[in-house]
Protein backbone atom coordinates (compact mmCIF):
# COMPACT_ATOMS: atom_id res chain seq x y z
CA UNK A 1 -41.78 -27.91 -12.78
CA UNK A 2 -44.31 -27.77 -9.85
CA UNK A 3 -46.40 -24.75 -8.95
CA UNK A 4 -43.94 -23.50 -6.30
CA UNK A 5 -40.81 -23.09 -8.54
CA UNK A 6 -42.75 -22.15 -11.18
CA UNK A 7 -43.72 -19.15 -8.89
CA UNK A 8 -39.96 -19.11 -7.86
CA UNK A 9 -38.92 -18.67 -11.79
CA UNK A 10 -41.84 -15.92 -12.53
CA UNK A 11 -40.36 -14.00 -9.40
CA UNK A 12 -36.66 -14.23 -10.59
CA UNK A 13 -38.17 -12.76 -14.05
CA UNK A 14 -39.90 -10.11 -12.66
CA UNK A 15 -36.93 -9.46 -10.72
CA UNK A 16 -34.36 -9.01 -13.43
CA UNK A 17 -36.96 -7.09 -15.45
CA UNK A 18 -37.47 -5.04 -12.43
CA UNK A 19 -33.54 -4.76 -11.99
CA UNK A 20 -33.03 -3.90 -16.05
CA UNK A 21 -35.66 -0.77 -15.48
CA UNK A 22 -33.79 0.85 -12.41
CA UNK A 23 -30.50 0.40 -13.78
CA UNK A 24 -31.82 2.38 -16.88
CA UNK A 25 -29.59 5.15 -17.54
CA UNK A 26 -31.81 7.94 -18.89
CA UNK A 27 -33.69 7.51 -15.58
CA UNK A 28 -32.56 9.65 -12.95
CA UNK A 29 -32.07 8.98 -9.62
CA UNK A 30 -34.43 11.95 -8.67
CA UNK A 31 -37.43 10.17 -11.07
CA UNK A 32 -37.40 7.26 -8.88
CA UNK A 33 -37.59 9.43 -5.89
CA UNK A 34 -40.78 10.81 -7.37
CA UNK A 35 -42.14 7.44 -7.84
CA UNK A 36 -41.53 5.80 -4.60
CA UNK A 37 -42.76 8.92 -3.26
CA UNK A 38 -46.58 8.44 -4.59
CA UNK A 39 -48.80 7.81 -2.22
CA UNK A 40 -49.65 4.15 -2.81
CA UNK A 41 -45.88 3.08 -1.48
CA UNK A 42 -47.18 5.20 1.91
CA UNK A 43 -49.48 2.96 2.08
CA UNK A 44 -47.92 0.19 1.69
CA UNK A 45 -44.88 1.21 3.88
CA UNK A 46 -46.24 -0.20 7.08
CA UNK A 47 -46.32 -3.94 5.36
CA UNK A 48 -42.91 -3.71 3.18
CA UNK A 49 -40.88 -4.59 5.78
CA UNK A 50 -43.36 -7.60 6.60
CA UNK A 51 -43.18 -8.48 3.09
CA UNK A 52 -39.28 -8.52 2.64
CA UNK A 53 -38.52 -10.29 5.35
CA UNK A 54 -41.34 -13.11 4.38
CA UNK A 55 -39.98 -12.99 0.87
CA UNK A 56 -36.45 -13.89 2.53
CA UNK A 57 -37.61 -16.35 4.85
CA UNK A 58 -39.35 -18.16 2.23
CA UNK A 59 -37.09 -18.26 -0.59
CA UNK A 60 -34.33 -19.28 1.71
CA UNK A 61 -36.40 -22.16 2.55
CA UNK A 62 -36.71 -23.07 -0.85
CA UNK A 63 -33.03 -22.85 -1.37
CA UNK A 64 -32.41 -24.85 1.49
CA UNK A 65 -34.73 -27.55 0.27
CA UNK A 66 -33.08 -27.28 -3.18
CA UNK A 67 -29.73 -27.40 -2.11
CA UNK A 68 -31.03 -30.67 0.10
CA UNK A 69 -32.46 -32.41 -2.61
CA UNK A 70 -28.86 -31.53 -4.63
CA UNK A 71 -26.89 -33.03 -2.06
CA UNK A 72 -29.54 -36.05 -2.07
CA UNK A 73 -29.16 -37.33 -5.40
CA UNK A 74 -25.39 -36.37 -5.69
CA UNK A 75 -24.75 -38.37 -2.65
CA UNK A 76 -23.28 -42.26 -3.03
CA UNK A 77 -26.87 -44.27 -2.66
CA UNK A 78 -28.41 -43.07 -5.67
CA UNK A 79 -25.17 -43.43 -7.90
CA UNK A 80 -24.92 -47.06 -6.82
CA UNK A 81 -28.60 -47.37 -7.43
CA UNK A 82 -27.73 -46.34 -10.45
CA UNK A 83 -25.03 -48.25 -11.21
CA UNK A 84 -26.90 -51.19 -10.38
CA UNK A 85 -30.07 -50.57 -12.69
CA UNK A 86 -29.26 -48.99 -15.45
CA UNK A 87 -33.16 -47.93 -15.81
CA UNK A 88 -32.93 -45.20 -12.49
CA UNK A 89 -29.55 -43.62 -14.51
CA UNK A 90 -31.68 -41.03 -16.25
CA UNK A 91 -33.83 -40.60 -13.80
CA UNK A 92 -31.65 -39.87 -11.19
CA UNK A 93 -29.75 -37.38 -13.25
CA UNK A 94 -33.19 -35.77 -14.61
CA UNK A 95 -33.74 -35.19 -10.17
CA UNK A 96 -30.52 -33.62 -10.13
CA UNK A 97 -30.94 -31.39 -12.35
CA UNK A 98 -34.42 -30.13 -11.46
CA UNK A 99 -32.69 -30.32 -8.20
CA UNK A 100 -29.93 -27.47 -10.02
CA UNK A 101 -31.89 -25.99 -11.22
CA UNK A 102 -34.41 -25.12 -8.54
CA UNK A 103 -30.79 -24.13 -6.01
CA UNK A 104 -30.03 -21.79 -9.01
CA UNK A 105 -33.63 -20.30 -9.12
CA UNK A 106 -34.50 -20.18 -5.77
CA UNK A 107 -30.27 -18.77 -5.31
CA UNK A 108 -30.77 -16.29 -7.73
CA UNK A 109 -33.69 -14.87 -6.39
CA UNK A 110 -32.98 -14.77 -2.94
CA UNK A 111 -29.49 -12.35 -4.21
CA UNK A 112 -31.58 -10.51 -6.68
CA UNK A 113 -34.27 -9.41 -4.11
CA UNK A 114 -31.70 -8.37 -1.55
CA UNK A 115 -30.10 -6.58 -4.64
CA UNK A 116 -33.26 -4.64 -5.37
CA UNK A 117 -33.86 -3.61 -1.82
CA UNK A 118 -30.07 -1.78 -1.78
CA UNK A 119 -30.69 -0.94 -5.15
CA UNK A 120 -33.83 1.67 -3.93
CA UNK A 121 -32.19 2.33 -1.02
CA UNK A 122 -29.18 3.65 -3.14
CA UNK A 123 -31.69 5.60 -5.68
CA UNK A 124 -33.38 7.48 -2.74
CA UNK A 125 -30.41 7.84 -0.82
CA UNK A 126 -29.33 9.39 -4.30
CA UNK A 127 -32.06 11.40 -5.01
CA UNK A 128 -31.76 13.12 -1.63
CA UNK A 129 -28.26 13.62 -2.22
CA UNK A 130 -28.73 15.35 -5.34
CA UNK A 131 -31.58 17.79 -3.76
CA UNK A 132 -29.26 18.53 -1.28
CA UNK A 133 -26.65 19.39 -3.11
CA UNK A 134 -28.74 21.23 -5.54
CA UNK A 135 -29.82 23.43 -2.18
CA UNK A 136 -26.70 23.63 -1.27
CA UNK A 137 -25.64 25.05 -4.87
CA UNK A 138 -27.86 27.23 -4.28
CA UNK A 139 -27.10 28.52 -1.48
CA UNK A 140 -23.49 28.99 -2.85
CA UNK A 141 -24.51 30.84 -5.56
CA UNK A 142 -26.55 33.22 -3.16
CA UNK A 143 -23.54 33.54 -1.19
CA UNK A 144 -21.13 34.34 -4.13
CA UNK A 145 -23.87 36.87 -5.92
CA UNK A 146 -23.91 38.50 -2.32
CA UNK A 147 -20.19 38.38 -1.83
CA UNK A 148 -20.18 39.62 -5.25
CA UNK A 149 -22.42 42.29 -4.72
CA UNK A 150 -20.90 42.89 -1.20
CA UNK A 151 -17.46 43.56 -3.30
CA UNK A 152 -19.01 45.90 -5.66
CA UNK A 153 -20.42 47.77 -2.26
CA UNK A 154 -17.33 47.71 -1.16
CA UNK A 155 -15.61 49.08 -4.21
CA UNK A 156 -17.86 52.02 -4.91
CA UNK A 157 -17.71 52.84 -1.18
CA UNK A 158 -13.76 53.00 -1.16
CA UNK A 159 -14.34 55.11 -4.66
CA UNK A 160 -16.73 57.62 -2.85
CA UNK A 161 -14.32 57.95 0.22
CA UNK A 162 -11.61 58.71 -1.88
CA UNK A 163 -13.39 61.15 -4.12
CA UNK A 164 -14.52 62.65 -0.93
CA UNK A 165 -10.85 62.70 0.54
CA UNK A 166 -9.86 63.91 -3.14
CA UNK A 167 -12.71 66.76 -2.47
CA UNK A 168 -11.97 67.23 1.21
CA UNK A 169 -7.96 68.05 0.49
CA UNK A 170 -8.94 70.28 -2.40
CA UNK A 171 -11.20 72.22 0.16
CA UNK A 172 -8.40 72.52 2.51
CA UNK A 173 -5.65 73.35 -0.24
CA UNK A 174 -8.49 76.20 -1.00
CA UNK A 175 -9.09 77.25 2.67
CA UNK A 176 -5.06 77.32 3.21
CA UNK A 177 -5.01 79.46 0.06
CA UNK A 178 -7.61 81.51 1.20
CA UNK A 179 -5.96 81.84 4.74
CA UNK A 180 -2.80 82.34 3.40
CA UNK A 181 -4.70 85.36 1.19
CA UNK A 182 -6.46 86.46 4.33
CA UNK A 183 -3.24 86.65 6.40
CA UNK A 184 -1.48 88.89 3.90
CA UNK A 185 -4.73 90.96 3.63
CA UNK A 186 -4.58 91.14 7.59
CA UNK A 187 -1.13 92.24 7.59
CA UNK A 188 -1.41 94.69 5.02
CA UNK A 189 -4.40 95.89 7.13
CA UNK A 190 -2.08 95.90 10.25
CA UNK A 191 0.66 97.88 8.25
CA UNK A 192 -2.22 100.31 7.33
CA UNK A 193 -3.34 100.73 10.91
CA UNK A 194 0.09 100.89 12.09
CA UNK A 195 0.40 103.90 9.57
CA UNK A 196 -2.76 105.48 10.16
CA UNK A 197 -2.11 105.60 13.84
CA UNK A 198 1.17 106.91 13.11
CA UNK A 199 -0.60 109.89 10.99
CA UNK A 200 -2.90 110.37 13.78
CA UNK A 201 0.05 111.03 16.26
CA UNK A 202 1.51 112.80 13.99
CA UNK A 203 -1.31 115.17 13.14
CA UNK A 204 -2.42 115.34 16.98
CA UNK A 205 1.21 116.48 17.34
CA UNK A 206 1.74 118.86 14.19
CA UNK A 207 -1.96 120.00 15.93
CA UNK A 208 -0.67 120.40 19.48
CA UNK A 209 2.28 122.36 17.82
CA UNK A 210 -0.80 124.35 15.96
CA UNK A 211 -2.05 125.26 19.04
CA UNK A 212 0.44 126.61 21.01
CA UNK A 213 1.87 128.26 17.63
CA UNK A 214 -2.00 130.06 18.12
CA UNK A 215 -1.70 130.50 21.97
CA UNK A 216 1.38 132.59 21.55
CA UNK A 217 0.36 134.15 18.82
CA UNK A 218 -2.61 135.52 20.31
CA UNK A 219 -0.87 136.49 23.58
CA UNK A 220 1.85 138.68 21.50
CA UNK A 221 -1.44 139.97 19.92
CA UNK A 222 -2.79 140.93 23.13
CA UNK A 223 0.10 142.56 24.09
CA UNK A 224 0.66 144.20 21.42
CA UNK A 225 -3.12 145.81 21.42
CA UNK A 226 -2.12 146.48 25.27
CA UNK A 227 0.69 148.75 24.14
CA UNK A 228 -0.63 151.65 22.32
CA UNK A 229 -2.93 152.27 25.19
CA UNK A 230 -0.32 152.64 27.58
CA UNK A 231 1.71 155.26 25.62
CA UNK A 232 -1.42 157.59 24.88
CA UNK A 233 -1.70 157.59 28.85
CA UNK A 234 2.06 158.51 29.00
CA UNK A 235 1.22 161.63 26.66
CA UNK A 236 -1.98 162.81 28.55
């Protein structure tokens, strides 16, 4: 195997490796986030994109050139040559199958690196989900304790206003009661007045009576001083 494909195979291992480790299951989605987050992938940012599409470029070259040399020694000349000397028979198969082999390598590696690229695109993508949607829980739950506690408001507010109704009727069944009490206190007063004005007449009028019962009294007392004197004159 030359140097190139040799590089080629180490890749495709240290892709699969790489591919094993992010498909681990105990590792979270989030965890990644926090390591492609560090500060060396900032600084490498600005080249990635360089660096894939070199990666692409060059590995599709390679699998081009494999898949050349494939159709090369599967085509009719070397089978014939073959055919003809028995000596090239294993050697022309050997070709084809480094020739295989190096489409399968350089094939391989060319899927697995776009793989890993929508691979951590899917974990971050993931990871930001789940932040989200943990902010979003949260906000949820902040809504339901407040709708919560916004029901509870409401609650002991309806209890209050209808203690206070409850309160406010038994105040006004106690102020009818009282006015009730107060009316029949009035009119008893009223009947009271109405009888001690009727005393009143009558005493101004058993008084008036009084006093002309005196008036004539005294007049027939006058008169009757008056008389004596004028029979004493008679006799004189």
């Amino acid at each position: 195997m030359t140097l190139q494909w040799t590089a080629v195979a180490l890749f495709l291992y240290s892709e699969v490796v790489a591919s094993i480790i992010l498909c681990i299951p105990f590792l979270a989605a989030k965890r990644w986030h926090q390591v492609f987050s560090w500060g060396i992938w900032s600084c490498l940012s600005p080249y990635w994109n360089k660096c894939f599409w070199t990666m692409i470029m060059v590995l599709m070259v390679l699998f081009l050139d494999a898949l050349r040399e494939v159709q090369k020694y599967s085509g009719p000349e070397p089978l014939h040559d073959a055919i003809v000397n028995p000596n090239v028979f294993d050697h022309v198969h050997m070709k084809l199958f480094r020739a295989q082999r190096n489409l399968y390598i350089s094939g391989f590696s060319l899927f697995l690196w776009l793989i890993m690229r929508r691979l951590v695109t899917l974990l971050n993508q993931a990871a930001v989900s789940e932040e989200k949607n943990a902010a979003l829980q949260a906000t949820v739950d902040n809504m339901a304790n407040e709708a919560r506690q916004h029901e509870e408001e409401h609650k002991l507010l309806r209890q209050t206003l209808f203690n206070e109704e409850t309160n406010v009727a038994t105040k006004n069944q106690q102020l009818k009661l009282e006015i009730q009490k107060l009316e029949c206190q009035l009119k008893t007063a009223d009947s009271a007045v109405h009888r001690s004005q009727a005393e009143v007449e009558a005493m101004k009028r058993q008084a008036k009576g009084l006093a002309q019962e005196y008036d004539r009294l005294l007049s027939e007392h006058h008169q009757l001083q008056n008389q004596p004197c004028a029979s004493d004159k008679k006799d004189q």
